[in-house]
Protein backbone atom coordinates (compact mmCIF):
# COMPACT_ATOMS: atom_id res chain seq x y z
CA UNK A 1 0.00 0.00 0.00
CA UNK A 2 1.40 3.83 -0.94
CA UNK A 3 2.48 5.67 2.20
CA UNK A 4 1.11 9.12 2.16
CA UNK A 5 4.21 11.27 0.89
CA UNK A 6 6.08 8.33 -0.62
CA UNK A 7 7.62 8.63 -3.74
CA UNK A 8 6.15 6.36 -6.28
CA UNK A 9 7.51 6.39 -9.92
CA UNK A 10 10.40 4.34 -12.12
CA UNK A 11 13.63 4.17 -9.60
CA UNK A 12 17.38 4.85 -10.75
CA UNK A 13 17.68 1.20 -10.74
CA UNK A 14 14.83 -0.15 -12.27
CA UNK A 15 15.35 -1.88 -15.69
CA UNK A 16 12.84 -1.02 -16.91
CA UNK A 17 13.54 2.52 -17.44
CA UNK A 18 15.16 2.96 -20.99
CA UNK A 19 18.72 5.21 -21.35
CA UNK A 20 17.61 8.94 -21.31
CA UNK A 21 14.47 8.22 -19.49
CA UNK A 22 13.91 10.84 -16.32
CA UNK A 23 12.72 9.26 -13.55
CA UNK A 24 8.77 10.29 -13.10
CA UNK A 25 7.99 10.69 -9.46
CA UNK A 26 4.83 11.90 -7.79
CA UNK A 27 3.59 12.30 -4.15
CA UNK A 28 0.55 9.61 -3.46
CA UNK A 29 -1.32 10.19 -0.29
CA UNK A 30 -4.55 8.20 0.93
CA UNK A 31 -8.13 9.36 0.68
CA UNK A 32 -8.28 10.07 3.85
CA UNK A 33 -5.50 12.07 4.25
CA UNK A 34 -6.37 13.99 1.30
CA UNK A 35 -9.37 15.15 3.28
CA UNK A 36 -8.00 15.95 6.45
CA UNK A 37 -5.29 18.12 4.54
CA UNK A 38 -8.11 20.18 2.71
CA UNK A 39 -9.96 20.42 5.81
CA UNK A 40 -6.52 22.22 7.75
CA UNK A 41 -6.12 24.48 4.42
CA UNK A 42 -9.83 25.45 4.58
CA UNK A 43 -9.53 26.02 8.35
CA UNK A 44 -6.75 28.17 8.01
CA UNK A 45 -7.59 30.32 5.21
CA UNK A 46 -10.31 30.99 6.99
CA UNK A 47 -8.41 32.71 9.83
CA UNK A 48 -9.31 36.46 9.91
CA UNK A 49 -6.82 39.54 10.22
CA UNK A 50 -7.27 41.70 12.73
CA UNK A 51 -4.59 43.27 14.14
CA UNK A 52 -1.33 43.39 12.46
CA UNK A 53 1.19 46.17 13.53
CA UNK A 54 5.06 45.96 12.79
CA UNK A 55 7.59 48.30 15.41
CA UNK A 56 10.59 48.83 13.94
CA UNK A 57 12.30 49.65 16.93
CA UNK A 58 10.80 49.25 20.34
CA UNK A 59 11.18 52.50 22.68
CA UNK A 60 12.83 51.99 25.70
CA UNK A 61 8.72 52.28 28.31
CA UNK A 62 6.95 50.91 25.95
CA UNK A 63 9.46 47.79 25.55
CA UNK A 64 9.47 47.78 29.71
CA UNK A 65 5.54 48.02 30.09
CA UNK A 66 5.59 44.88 27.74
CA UNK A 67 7.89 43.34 29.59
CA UNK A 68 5.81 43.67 32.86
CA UNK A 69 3.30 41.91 31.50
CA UNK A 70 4.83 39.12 28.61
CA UNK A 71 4.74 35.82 29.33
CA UNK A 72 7.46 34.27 26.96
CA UNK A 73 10.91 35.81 26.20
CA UNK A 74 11.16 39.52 27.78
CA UNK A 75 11.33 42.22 24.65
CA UNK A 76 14.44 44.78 24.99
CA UNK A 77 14.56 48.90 23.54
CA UNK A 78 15.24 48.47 19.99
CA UNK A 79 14.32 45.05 19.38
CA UNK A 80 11.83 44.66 16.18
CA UNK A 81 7.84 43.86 17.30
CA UNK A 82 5.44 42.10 15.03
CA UNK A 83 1.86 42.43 17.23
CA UNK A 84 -0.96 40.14 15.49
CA UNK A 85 -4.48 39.40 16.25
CA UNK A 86 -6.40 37.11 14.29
CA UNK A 87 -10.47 35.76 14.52
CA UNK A 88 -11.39 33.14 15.87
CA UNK A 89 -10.03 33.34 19.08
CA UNK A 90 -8.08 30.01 19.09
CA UNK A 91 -6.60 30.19 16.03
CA UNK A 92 -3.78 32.55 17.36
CA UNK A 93 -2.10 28.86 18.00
CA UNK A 94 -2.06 27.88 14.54
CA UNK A 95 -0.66 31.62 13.75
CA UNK A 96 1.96 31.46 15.96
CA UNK A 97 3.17 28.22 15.28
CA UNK A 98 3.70 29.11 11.34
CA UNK A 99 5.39 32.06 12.55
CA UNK A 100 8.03 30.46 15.11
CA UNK A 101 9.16 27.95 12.49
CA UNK A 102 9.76 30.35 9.46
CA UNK A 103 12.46 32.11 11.37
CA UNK A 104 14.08 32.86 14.64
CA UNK A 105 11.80 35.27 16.17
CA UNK A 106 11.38 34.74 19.64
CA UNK A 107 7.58 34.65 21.57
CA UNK A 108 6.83 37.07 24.07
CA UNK A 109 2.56 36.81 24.56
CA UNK A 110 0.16 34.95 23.01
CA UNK A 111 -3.49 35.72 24.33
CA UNK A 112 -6.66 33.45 23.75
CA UNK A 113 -9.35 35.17 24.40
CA UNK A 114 -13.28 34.54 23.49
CA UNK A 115 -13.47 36.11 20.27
CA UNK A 116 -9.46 37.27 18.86
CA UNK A 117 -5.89 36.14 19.76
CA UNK A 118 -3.34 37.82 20.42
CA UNK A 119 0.68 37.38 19.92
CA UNK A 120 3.46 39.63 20.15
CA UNK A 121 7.05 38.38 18.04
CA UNK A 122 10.34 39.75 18.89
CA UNK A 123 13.85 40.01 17.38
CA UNK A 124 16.69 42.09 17.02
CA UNK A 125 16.53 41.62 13.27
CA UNK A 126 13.54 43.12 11.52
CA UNK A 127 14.30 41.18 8.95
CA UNK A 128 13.36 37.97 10.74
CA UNK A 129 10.49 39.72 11.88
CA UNK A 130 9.00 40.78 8.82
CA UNK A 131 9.85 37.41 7.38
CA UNK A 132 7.98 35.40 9.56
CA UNK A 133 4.93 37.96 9.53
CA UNK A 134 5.44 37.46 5.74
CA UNK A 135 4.76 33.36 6.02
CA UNK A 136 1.82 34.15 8.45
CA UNK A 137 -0.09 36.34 5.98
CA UNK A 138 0.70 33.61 3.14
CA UNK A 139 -0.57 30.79 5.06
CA UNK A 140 -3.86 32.35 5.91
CA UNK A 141 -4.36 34.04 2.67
CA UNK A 142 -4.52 37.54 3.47
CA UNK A 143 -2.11 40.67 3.43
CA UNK A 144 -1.40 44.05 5.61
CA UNK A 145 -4.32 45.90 3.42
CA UNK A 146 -7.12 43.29 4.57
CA UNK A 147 -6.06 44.07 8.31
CA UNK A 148 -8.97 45.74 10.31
CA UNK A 149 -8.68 49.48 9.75
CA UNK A 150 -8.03 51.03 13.32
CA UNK A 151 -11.61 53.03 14.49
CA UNK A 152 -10.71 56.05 17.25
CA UNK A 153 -13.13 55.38 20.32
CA UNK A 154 -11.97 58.30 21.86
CA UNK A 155 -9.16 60.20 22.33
CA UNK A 156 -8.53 63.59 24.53
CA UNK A 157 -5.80 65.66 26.41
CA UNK A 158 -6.78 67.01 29.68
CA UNK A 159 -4.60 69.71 31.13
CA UNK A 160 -3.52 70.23 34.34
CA UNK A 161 -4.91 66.96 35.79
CA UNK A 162 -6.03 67.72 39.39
CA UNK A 163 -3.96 65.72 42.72
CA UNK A 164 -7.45 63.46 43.32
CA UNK A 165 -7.74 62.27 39.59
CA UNK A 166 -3.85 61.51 39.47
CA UNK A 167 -4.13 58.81 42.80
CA UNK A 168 -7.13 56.79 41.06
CA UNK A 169 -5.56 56.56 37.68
CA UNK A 170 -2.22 55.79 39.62
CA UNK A 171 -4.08 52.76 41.58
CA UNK A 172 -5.38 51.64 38.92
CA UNK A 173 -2.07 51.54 36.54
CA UNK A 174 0.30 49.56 38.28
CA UNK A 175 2.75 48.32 35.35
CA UNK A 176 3.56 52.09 34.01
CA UNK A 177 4.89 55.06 35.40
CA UNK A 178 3.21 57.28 37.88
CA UNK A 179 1.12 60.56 36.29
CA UNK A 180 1.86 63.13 38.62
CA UNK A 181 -0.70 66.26 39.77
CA UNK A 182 -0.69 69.25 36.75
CA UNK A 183 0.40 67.15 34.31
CA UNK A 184 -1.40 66.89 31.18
CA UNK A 185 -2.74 63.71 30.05
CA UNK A 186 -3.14 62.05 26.51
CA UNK A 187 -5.98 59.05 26.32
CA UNK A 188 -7.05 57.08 22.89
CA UNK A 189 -9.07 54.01 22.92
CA UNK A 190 -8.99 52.05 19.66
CA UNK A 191 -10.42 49.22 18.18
CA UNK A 192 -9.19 46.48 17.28
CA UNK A 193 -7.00 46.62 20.45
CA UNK A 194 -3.44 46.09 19.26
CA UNK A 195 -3.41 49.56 17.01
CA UNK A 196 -2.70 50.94 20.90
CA UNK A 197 1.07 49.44 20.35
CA UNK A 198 2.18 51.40 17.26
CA UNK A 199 0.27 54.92 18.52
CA UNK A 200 2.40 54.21 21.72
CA UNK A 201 5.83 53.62 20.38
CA UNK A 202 5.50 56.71 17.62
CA UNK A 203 4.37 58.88 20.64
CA UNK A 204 7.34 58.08 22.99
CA UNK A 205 9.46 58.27 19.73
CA UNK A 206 8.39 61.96 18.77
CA UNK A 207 8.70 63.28 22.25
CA UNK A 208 9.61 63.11 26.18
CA UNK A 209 6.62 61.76 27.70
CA UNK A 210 5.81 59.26 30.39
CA UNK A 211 4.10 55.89 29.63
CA UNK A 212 1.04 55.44 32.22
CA UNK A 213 -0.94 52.55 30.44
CA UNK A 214 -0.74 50.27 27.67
CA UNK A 215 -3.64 47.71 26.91
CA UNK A 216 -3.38 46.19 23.81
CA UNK A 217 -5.59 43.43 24.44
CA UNK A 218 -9.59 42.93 24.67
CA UNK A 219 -12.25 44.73 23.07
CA UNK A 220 -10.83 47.99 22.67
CA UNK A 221 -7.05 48.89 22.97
CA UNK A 222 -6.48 51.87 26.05
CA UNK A 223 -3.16 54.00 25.91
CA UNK A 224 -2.48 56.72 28.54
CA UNK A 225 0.41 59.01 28.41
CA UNK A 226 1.90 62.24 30.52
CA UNK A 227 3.59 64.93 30.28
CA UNK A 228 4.40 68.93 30.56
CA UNK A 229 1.29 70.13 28.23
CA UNK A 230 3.42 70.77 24.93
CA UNK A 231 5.12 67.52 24.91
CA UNK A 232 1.51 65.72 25.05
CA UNK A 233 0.31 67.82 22.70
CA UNK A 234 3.22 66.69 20.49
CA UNK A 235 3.05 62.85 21.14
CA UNK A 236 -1.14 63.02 21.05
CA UNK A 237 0.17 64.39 17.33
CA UNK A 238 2.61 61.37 16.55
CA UNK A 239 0.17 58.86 17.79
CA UNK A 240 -2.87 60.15 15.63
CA UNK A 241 -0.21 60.18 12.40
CA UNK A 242 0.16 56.14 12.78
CA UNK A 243 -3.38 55.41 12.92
CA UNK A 244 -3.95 57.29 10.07
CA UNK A 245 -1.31 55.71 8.16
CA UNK A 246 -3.16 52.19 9.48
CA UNK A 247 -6.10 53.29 8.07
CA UNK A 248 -4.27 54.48 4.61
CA UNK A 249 -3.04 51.29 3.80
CA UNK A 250 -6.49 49.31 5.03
CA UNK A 251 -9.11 48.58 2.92
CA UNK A 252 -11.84 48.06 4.28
């Protein structure tokens, strides 16, 4: 009987094959195993893109909030991030198993939630990075312009933030810095979740503010940063720029 992925055709040594005969080869698998094959292929290109943001260099809070709260290898400032979420929920295991074996990109998260996973790729090399996000996109038949386009929930700078607001929001962030009283503070809720990452790390690029909360994950992505007035002002600028460009190369 033909094992599934044995090569069947006319050997080397067969003498039967006539001088200046190629050897004809082909790959015979089993009914059943021809099913269960197109069932994995349908299952998988049925996978959809949510979420798929690419850091090219880390910043050195936003790379330490992430740290607080990874559960594989710990990311470092200027390491390359690929941040994916796909739909259904448990088919972020599939995703990030394609991804580990096309290259060397380590695993920091993976979140399986009800609805969307989550997984966050690091490397030094953006190279790897991109490569494996590359294989990902192939496998599941889809590309960076069918990602979900990145919808503003909100988004606001308050001035001057008063002593008794700065102790709650400080309580309730525990894995960022501390917003002090009189700062001003920059909020944006997104959705899908994960667009959060990319307004984060252009904001702490373009200027000197402090990192109070990063949520990524869940129904709607929460960033909260602080600073003297102009510098939020600048970074609330540099964070609405990358969703924008999200949404410029989206298209739906």
């Amino acid at each position: 009987m033909a094992i599934t992925g044995t090569d069947v055709g006319v050997g080397a040594g067969s003498a039967e094959r006539e001088p200046g005969q190629s050897a004809a080869s082909c790959v015979i698998t089993t009914d059943s195993e021809t099913s269960r094959l197109a069932r994995e292929s349908s299952h998988v290109e049925s996978i959809e893109l949510r979420t798929y943001v690419f850091l090219d260099s880390l910043q050195p809070q936003l790379a330490a909030y992430m740290g607080t709260v990874s559960q594989g290898f710990l990311p470092i400032p200027g390491d390359a991030c690929l941040w994916l979420e796909v739909s259904p929920g448990m088919a972020v295991h599939r995703v990030t198993d394609i991804a580990l074996k096309a290259s060397t990109v380590r695993l920091g998260q993976m979140i399986v939630e009800r609805a969307f996973g989550s997984l966050a790729l690091y490397h030094r090399d953006q190279s790897n990075v991109l490569h494996s996000g590359d294989v990902v996109l192939e496998a599941i038949g889809s590309s960076i312009e069918k990602r979900s386009r990145c919808e503003v929930s909100w988004t606001e700078i308050i001035r001057a933030i008063t002593p008794d607001h700065a102790v709650l929001i400080n309580r309730q962030n525990r894995r960022g810095s501390m917003i002090q009283a009189g700062m001003s503070m920059f909020i944006l809720e997104t959705e899908p979740a994960g667009y959060v990452l990319i307004a984060a790390n252009e904001a702490e690029k373009a200027s000197n503010i402090t990192v109070v909360d990063v949520k990524a994950v869940g129904a709607f992505g929460r960033l909260t940063l602080a600073g003297r007035e102009g510098d939020v002002e600048e970074a609330a600028a540099a964070a609405m720029r990358a969703v924008n460009l999200v949404n410029r190369n989206a298209q739906g």
